[in-house]
Protein backbone atom coordinates (compact mmCIF):
# COMPACT_ATOMS: atom_id res chain seq x y z
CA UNK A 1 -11.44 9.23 6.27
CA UNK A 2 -12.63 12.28 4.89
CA UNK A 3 -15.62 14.07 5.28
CA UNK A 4 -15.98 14.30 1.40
CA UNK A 5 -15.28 10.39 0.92
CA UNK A 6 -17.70 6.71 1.26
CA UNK A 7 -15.30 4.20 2.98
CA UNK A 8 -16.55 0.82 3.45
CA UNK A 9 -15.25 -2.29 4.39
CA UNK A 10 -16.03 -6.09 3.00
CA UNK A 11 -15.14 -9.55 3.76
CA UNK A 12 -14.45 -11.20 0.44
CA UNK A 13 -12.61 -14.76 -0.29
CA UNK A 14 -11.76 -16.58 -3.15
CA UNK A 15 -12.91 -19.82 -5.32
CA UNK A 16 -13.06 -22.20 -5.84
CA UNK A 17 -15.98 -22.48 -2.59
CA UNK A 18 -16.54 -18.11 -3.13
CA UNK A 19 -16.11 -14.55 -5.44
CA UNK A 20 -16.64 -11.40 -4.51
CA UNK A 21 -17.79 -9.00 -6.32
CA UNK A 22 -18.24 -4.75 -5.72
CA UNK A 23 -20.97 -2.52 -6.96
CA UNK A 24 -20.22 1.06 -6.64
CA UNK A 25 -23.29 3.75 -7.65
CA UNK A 26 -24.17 7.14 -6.73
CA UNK A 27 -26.99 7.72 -4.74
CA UNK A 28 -28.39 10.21 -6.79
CA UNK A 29 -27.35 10.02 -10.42
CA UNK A 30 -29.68 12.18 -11.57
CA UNK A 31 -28.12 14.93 -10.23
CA UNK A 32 -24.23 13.55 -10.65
CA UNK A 33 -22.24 14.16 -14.04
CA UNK A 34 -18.63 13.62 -15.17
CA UNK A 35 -16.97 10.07 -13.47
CA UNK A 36 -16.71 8.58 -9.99
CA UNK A 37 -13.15 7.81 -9.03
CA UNK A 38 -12.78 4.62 -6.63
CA UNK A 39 -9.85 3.54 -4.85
CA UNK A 40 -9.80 -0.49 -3.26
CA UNK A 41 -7.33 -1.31 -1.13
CA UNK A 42 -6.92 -5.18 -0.45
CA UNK A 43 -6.03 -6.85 2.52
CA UNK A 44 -5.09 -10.71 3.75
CA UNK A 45 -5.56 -12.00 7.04
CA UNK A 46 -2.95 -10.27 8.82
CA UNK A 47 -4.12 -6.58 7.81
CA UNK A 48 -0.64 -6.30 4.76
CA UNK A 49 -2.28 -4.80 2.15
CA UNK A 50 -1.51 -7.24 -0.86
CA UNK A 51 -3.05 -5.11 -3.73
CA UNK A 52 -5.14 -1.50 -4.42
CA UNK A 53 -6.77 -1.13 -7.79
CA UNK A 54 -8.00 2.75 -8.69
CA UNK A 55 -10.83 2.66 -10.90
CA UNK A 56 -13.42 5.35 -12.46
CA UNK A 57 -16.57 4.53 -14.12
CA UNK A 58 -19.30 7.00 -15.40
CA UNK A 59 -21.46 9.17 -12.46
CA UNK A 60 -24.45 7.43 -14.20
CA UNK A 61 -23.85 3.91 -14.48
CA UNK A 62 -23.75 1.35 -11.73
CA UNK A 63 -19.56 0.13 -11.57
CA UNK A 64 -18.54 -3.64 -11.27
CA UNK A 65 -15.28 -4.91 -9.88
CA UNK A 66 -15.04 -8.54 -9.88
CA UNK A 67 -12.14 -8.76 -7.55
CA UNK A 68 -10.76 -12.21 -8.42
CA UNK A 69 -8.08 -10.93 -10.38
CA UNK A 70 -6.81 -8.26 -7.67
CA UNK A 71 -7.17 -10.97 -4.91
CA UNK A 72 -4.65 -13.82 -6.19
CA UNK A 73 -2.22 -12.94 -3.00
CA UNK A 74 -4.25 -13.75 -0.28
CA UNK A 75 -3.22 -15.95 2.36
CA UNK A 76 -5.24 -19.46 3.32
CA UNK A 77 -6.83 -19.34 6.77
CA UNK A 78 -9.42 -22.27 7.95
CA UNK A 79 -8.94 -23.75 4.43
CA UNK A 80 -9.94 -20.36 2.78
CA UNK A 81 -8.16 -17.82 1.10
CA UNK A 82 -9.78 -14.82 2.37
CA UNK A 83 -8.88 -10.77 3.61
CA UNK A 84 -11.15 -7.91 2.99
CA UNK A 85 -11.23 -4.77 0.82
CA UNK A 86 -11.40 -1.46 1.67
CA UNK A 87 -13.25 1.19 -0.96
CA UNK A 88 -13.38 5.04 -0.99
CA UNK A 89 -15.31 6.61 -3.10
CA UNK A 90 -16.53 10.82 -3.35
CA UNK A 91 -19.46 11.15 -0.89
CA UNK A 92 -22.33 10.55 -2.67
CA UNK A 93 -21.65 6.91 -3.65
CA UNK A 94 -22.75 4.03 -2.68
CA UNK A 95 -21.07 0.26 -1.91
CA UNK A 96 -22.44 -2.88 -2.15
CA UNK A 97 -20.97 -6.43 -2.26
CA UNK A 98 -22.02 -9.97 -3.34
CA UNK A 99 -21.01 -12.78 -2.20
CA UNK A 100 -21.13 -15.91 -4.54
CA UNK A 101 -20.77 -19.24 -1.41
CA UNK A 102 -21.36 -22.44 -3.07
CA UNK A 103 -24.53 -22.05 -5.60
CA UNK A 104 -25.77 -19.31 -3.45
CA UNK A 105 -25.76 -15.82 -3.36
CA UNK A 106 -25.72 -13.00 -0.86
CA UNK A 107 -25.62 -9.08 -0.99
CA UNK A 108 -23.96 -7.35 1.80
CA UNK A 109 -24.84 -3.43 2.76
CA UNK A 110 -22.26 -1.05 4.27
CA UNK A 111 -21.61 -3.19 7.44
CA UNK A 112 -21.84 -1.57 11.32
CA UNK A 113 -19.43 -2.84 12.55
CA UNK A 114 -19.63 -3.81 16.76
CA UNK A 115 -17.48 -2.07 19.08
CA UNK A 116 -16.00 -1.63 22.72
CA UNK A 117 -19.26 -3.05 24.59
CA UNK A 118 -20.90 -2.97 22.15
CA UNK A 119 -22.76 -6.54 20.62
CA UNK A 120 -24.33 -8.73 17.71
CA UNK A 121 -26.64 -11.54 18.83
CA UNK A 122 -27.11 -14.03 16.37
CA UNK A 123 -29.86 -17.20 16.71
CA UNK A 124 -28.78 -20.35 14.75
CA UNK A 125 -29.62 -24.10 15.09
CA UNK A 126 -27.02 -26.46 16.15
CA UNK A 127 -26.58 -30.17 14.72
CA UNK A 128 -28.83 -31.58 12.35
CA UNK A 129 -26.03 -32.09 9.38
CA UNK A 130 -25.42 -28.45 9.98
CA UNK A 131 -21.79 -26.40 10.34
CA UNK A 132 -21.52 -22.50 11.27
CA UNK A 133 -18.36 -20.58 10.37
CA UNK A 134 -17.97 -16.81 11.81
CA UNK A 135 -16.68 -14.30 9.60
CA UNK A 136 -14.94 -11.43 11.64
CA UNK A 137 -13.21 -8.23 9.76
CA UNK A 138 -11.62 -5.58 11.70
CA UNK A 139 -12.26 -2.44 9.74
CA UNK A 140 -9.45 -0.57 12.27
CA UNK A 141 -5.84 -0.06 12.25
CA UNK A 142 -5.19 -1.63 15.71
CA UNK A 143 -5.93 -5.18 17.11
CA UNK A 144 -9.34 -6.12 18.05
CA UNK A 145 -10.70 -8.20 20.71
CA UNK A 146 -14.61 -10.06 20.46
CA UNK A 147 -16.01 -12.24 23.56
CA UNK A 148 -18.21 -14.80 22.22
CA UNK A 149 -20.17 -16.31 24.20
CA UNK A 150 -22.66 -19.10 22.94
CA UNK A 151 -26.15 -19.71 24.48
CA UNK A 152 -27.95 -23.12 24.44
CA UNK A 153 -29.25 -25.52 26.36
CA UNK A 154 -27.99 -24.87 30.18
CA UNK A 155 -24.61 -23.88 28.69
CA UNK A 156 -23.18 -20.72 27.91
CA UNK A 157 -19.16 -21.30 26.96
CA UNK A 158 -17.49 -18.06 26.58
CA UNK A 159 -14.39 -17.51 24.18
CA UNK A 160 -12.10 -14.10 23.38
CA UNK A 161 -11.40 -13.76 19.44
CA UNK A 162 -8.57 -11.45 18.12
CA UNK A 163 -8.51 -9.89 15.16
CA UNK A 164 -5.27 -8.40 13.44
CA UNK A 165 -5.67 -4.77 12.55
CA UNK A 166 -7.14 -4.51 9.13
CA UNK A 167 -6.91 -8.30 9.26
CA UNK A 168 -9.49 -11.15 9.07
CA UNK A 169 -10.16 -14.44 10.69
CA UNK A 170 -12.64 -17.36 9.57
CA UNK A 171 -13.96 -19.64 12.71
CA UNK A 172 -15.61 -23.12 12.34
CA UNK A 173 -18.33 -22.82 15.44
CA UNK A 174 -18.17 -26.48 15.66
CA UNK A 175 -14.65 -27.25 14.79
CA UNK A 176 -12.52 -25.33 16.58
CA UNK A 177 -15.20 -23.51 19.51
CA UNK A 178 -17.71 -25.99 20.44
CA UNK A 179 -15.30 -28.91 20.03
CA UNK A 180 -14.07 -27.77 23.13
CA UNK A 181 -17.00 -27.35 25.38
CA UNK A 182 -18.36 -30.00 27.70
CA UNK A 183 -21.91 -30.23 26.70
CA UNK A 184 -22.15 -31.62 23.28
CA UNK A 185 -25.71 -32.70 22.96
CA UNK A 186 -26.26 -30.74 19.91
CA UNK A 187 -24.13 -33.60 18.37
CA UNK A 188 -27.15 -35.95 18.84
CA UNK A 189 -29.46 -33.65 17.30
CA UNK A 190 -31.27 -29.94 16.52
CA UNK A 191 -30.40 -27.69 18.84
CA UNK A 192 -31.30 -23.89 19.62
CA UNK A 193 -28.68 -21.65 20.20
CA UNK A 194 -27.21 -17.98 20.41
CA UNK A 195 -23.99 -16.24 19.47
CA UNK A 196 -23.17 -12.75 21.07
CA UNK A 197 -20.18 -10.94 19.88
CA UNK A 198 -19.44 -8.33 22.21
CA UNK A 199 -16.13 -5.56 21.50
CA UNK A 200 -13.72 -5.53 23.90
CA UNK A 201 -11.25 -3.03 22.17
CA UNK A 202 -12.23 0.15 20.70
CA UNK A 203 -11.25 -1.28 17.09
CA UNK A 204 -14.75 -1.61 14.69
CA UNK A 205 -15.06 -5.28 13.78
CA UNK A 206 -17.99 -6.39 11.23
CA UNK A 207 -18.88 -9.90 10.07
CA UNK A 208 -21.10 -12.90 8.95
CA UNK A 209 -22.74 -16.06 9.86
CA UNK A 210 -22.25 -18.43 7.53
CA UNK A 211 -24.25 -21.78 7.63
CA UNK A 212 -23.36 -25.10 5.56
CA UNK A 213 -26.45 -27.18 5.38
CA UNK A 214 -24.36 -30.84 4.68
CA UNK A 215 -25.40 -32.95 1.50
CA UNK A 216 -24.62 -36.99 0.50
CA UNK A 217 -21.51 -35.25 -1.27
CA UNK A 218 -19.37 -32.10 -0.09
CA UNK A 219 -20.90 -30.73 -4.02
CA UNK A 220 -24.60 -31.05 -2.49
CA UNK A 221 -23.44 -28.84 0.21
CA UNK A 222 -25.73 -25.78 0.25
CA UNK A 223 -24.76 -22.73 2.17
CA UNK A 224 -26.56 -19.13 3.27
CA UNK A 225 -25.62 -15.93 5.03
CA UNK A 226 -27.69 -16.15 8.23
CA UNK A 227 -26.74 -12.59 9.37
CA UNK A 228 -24.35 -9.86 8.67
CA UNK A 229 -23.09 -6.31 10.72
């Protein structure tokens, strides 16, 4: 990256379930003339750049980029067609994405992405008609290791994650990590519980929590961001 750019990095997947859309803005556009120029570079899964889309929008309005239309070549992974995007802008500018899930909405900052030893700790509430997913980008161009390690009850299961460079993966908590555990007494009701995601590999990898609060019908599902980094 350089020193004169804004790179960030977002998760973004596409309907019918979610749409992602960019905001791009300078900082200061009071003292910004002329137009920004914007580069996006998309990514599926596996970190192959499927599209990039170069844009420019005046230094003193706030640019949108709904990125359905750029995003029709991603690949399905846990039943969602997902990647991530990566923006530069001139330094100076500023990123910000929503995140339509369901009927709700969510606003991601400029992520900070965890790396080697370094760790996110999440709380969340296991059971009661509730399902987590993890979200994990890696922002790098080389693979990408996470230990997670769950918390609750007398149990802490521990599982490694990889991550393709530039690459995403989508995890059902219940579905695919705690179906395998021993203790499953947050089956039978609420339960406390942590998530730490620790690096194990130099690569920066960001991400979300993403709960799904279960309705009489898969359309009264509701869903919310519980965290993001």
């Amino acid at each position: 990256m350089s020193v004169s750019e804004t790179t960030s990095h977002f998760w973004i997947a596409n309907p019918p379930a979610f749409s992602s859309t960019i905001f791009i803005a300078s900082e200061d556009q009071a003292a910004v003339d002329g137009r920004i120029p914007t580069s996006l570079e998309i990514f599926d899964i596996d970190g192959v750049k499927v599209n990039t889309v170069d844009v420019e929008f005046p230094a003193k309005e706030v640019g949108v980029i709904e990125l359905e239309p750029f995003a029709s070549a991603l690949k399905m992974q846990g039943g969602i067609a997902h990647g991530h995007v990566r923006i530069r802008s001139p330094r100076g500018t500023r990123h910000v994405c929503r995140q339509t899930i369901g009927t709700s909405v969510a606003v991601y900052q400029d992520p900070v992405p965890v790396r080697l030893r370094e760790s996110a700790f999440v709380p969340l509430v296991l059971g009661g008609r509730r399902e987590h997913m993890l979200v994990l980008v890696n922002t790098s161009e080389e693979e990408g290791q996470l230990a997670c390690r769950f918390f609750y009850g007398n149990r802490s299961p521990e599982w490694t994650l990889t991550i393709p460079a530039l690459g995403s993966r989508v995890v059902s908590v219940e579905n695919e990590l705690l179906d395998s555990a021993d203790d499953k007494a947050w089956e039978k009701g609420a339960v406390q519980a942590y998530v730490r995601l620790t690096g194990r590999h130099n690569a920066a990898i960001s991400g979300h929590v993403i709960e799904r609060m279960l309705g009489e019908s898969p359309a009264d599902d509701a869903y919310r961001c519980l965290t993001s980094w």
